[in-house]
PDB file of N, CA and C in Angstrom:
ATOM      1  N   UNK A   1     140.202 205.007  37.159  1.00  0.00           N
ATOM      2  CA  UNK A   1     139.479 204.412  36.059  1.00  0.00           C
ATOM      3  C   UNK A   1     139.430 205.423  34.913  1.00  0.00           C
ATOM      4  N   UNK A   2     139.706 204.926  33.727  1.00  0.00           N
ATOM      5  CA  UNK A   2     139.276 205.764  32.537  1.00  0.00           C
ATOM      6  C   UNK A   2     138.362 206.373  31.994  1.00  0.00           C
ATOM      7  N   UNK A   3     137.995 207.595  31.589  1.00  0.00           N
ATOM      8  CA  UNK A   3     137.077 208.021  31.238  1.00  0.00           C
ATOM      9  C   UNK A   3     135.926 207.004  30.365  1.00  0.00           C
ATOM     10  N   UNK A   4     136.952 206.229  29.264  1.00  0.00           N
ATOM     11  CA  UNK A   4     135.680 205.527  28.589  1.00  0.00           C
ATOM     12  C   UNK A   4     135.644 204.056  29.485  1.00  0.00           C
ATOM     13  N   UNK A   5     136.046 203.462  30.439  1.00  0.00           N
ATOM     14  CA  UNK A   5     135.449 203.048  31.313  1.00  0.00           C
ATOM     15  C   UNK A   5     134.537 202.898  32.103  1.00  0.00           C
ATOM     16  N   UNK A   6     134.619 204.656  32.325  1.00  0.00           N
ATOM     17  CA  UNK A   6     133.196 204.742  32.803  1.00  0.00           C
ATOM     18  C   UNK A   6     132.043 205.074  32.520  1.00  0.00           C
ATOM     19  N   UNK A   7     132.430 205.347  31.105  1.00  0.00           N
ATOM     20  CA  UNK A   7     131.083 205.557  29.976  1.00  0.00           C
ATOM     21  C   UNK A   7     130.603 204.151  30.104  1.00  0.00           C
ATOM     22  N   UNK A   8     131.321 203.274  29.964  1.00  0.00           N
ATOM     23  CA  UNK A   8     130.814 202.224  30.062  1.00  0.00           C
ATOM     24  C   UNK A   8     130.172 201.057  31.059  1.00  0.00           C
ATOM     25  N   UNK A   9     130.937 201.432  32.336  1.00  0.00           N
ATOM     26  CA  UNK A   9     130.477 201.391  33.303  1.00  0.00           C
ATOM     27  C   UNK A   9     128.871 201.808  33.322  1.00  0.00           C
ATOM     28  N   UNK A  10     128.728 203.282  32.964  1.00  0.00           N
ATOM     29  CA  UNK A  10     127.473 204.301  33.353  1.00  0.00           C
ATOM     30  C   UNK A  10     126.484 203.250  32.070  1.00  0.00           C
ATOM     31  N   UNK A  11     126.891 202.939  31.216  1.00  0.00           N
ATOM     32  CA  UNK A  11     125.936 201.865  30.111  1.00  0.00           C
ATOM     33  C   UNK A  11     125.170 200.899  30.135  1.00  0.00           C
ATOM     34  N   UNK A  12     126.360 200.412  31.080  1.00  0.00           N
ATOM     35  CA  UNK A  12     125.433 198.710  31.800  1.00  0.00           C
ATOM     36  C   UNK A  12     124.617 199.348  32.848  1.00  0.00           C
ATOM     37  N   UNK A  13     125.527 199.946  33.963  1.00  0.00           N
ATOM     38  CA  UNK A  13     124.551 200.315  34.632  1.00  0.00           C
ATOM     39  C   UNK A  13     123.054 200.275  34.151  1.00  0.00           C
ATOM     40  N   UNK A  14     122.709 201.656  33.078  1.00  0.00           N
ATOM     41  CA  UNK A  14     121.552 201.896  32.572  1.00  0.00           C
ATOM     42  C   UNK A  14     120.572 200.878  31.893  1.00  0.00           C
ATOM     43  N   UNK A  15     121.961 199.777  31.254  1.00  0.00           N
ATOM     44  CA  UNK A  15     121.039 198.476  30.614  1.00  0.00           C
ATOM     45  C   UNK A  15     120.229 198.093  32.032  1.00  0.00           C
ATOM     46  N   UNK A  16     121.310 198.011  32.942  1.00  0.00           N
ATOM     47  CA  UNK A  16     120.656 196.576  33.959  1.00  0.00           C
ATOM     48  C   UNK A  16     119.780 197.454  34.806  1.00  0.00           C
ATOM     49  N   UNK A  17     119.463 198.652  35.104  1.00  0.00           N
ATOM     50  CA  UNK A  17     118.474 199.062  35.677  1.00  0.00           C
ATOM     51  C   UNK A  17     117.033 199.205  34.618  1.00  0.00           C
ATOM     52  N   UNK A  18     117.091 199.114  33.076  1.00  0.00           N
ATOM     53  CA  UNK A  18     116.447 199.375  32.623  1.00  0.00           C
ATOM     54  C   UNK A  18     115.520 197.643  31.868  1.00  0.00           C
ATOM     55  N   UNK A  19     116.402 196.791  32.160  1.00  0.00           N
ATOM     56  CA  UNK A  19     116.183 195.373  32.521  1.00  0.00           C
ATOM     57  C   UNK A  19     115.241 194.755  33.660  1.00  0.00           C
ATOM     58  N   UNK A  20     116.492 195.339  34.529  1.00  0.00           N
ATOM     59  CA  UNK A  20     114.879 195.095  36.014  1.00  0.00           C
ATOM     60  C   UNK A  20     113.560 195.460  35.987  1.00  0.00           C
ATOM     61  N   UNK A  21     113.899 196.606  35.667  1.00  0.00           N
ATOM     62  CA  UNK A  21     112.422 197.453  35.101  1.00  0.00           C
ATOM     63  C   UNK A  21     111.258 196.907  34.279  1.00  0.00           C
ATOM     64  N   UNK A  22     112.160 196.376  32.993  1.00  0.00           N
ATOM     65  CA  UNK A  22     111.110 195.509  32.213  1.00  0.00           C
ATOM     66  C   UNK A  22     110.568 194.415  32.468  1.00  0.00           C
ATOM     67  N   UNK A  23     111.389 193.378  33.365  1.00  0.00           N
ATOM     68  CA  UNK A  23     111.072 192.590  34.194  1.00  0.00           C
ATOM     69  C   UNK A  23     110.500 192.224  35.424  1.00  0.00           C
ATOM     70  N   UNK A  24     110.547 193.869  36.051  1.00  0.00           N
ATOM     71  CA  UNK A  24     109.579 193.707  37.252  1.00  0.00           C
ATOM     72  C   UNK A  24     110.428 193.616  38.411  1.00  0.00           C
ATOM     73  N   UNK A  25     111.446 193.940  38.333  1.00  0.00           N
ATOM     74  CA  UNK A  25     112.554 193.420  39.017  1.00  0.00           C
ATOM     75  C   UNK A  25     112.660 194.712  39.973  1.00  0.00           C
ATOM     76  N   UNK A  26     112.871 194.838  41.197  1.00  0.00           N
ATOM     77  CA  UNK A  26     113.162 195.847  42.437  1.00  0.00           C
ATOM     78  C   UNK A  26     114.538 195.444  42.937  1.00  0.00           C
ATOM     79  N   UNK A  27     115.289 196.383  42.542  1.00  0.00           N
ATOM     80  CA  UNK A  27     116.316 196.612  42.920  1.00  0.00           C
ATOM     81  C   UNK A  27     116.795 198.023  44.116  1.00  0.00           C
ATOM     82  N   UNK A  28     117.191 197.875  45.311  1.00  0.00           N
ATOM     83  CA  UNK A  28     117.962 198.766  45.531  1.00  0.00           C
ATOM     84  C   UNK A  28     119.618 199.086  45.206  1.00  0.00           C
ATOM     85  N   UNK A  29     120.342 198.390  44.793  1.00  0.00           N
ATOM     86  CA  UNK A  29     121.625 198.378  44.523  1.00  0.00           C
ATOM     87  C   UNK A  29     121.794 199.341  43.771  1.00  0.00           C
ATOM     88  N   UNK A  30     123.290 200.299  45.072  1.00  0.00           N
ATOM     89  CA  UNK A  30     123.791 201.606  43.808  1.00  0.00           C
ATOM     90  C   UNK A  30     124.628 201.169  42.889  1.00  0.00           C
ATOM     91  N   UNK A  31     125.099 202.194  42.127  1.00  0.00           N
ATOM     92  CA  UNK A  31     125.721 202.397  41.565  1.00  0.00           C
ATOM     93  C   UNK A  31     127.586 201.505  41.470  1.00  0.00           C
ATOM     94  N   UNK A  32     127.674 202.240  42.618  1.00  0.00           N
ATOM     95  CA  UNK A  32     128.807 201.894  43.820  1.00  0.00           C
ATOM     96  C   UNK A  32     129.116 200.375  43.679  1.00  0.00           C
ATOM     97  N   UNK A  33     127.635 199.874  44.179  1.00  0.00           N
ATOM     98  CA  UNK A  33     127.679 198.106  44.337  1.00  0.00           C
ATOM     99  C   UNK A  33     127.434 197.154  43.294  1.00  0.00           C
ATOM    100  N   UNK A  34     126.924 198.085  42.348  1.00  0.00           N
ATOM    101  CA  UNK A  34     126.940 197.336  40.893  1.00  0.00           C
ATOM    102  C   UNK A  34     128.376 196.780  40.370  1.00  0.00           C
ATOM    103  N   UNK A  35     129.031 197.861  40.214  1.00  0.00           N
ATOM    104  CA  UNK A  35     130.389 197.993  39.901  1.00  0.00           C
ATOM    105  C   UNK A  35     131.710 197.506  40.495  1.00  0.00           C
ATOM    106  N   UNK A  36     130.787 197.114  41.664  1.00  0.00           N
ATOM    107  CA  UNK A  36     131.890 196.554  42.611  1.00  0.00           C
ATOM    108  C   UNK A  36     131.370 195.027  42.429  1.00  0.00           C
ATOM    109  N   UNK A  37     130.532 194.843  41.980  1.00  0.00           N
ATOM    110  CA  UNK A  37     130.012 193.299  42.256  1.00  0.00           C
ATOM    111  C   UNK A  37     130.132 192.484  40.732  1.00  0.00           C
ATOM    112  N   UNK A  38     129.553 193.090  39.714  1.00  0.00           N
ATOM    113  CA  UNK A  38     129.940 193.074  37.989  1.00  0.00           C
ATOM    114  C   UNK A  38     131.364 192.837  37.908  1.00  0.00           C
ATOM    115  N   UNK A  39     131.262 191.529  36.450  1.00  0.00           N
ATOM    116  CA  UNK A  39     132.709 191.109  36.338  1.00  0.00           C
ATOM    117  C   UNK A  39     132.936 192.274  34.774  1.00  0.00           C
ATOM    118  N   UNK A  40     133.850 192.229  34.408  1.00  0.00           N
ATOM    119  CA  UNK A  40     134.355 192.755  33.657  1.00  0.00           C
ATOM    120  C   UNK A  40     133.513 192.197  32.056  1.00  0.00           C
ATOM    121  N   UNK A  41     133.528 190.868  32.028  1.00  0.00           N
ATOM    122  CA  UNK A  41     133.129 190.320  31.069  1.00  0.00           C
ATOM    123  C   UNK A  41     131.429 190.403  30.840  1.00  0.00           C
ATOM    124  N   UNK A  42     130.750 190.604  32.606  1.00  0.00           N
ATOM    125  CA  UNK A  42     129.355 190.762  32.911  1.00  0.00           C
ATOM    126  C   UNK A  42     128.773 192.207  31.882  1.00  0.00           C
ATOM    127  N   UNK A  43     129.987 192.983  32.568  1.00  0.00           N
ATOM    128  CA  UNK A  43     129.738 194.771  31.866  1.00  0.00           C
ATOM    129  C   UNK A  43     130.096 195.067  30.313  1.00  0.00           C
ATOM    130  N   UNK A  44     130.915 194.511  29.873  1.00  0.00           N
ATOM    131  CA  UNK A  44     131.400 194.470  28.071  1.00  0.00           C
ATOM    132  C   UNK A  44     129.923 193.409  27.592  1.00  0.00           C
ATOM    133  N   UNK A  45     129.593 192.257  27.854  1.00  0.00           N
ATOM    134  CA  UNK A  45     128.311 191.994  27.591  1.00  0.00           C
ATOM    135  C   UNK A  45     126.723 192.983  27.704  1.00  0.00           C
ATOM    136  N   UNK A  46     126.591 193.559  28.903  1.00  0.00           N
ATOM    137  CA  UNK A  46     125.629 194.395  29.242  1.00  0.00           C
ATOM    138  C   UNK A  46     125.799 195.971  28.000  1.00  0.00           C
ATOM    139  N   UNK A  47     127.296 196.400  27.843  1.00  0.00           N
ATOM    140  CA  UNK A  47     127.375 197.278  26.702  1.00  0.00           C
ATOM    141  C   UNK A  47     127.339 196.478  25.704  1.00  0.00           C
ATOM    142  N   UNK A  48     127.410 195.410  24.747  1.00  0.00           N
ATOM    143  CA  UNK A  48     126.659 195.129  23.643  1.00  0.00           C
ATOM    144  C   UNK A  48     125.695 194.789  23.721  1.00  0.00           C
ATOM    145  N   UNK A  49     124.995 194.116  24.365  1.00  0.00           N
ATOM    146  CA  UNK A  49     123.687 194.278  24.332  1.00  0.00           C
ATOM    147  C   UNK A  49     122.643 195.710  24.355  1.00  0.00           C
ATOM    148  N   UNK A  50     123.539 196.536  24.938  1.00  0.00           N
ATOM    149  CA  UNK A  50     122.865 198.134  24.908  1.00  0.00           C
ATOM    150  C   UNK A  50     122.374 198.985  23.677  1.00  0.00           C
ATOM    151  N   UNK A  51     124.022 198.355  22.538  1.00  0.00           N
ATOM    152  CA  UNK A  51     124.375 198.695  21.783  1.00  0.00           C
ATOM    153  C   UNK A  51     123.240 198.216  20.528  1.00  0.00           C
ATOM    154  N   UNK A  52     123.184 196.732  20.162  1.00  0.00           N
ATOM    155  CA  UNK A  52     122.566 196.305  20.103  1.00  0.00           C
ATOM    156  C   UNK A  52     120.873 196.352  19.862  1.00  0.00           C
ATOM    157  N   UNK A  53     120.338 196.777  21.179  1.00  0.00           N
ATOM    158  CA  UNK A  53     118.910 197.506  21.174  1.00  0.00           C
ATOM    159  C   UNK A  53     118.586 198.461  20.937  1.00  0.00           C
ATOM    160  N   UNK A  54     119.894 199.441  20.394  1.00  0.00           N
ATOM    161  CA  UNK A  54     120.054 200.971  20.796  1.00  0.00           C
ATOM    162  C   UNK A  54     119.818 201.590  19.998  1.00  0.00           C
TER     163      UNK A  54
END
């Protein structure tokens, strides 16, 4: 995977843990399983929206 892949990757991540959060939401899911489970189109959405609030 590409470096800015995984900047971006590491983005959503941070949106969607920082989402649950505001919502109340308990998550155990790593990192690992985020990324493995997130569509491509899920994670380019989750980075503009980051972007966005940011």
């Amino acid at each position: 995977m590409e470096l800015m892949d995984m900047q971006k990757c590491q983005i959503a991540w941070n949106f969607f843990l920082e989402s649950c959060e505001k919502h109340g939401i308990s998550t155990n899911l790593s990192f690992y399983q985020f990324i493995q489970s997130v569509t491509v189109e899920q994670l380019e959405s989750m980075v503009r929206q980051s972007e966005l609030a940011g």
